[in-house]
Protein backbone atom coordinates (compact mmCIF):
# COMPACT_ATOMS: atom_id res chain seq x y z
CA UNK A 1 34.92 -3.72 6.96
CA UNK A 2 32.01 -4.93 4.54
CA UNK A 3 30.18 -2.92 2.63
CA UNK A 4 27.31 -2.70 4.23
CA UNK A 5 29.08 -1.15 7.72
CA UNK A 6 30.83 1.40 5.29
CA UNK A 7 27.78 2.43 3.84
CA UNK A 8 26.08 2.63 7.32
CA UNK A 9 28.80 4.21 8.60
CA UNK A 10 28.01 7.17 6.04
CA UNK A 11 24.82 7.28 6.97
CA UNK A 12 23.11 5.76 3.87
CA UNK A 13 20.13 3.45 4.27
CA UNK A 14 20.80 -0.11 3.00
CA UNK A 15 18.11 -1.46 0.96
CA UNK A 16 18.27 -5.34 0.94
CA UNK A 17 15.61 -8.41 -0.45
CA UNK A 18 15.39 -12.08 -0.16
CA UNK A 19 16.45 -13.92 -3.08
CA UNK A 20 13.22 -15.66 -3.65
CA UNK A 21 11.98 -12.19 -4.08
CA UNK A 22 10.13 -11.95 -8.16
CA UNK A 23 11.92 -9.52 -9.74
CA UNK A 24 8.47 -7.49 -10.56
CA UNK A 25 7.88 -7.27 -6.60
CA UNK A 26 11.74 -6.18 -6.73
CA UNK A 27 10.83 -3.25 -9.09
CA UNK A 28 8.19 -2.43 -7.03
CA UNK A 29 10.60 -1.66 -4.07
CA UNK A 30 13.08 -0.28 -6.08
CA UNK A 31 10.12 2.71 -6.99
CA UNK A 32 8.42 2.67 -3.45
CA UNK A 33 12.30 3.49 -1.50
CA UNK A 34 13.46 5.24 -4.69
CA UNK A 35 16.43 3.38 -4.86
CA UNK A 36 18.33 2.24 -8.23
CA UNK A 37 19.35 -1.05 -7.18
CA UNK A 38 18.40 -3.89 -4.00
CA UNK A 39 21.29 -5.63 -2.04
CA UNK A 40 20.27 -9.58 -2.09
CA UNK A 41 21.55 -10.87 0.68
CA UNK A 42 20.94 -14.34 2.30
CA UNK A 43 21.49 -15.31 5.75
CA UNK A 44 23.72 -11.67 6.18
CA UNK A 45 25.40 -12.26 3.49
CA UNK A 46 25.55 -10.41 0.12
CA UNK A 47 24.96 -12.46 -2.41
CA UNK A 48 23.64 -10.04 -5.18
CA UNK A 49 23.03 -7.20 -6.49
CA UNK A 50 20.33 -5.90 -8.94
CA UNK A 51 20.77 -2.63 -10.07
CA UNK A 52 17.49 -0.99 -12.22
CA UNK A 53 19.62 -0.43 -15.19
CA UNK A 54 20.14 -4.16 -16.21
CA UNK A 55 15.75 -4.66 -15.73
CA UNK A 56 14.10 -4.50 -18.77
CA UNK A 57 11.52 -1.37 -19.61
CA UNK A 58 8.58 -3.18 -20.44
CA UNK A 59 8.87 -4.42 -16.50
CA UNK A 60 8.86 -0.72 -14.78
């Protein structure tokens, strides 16, 4: 099981970006799905995460 079938599984809507996504069009998500972090996965696999906690104020 990965974690994106467990979390589907409970019903919760995976949000995921590219990584070439900038990270000011990634804060932009983040606010528009009110979310506090973006999966980065690549190819359907997870290769990140980025949480809103480690993206610096003057950015939001």
């Amino acid at each position: 099981m990965n974690t994106y079938s467990l979390l589907d599984e409970k019903r919760f809507l995976v949000r995921e970006i590219d990584p070439e996504v900038m990270v000011f069009d990634a804060v932009r998500l983040m606010d528009t799905y009110q979310v506090g972090a973006l999966m980065v996965v690549e190819d359907e696999m997870l290769v990140g995460l980025i949480p809103s906690g480690i993206i610096p104020a003057r950015l939001c």
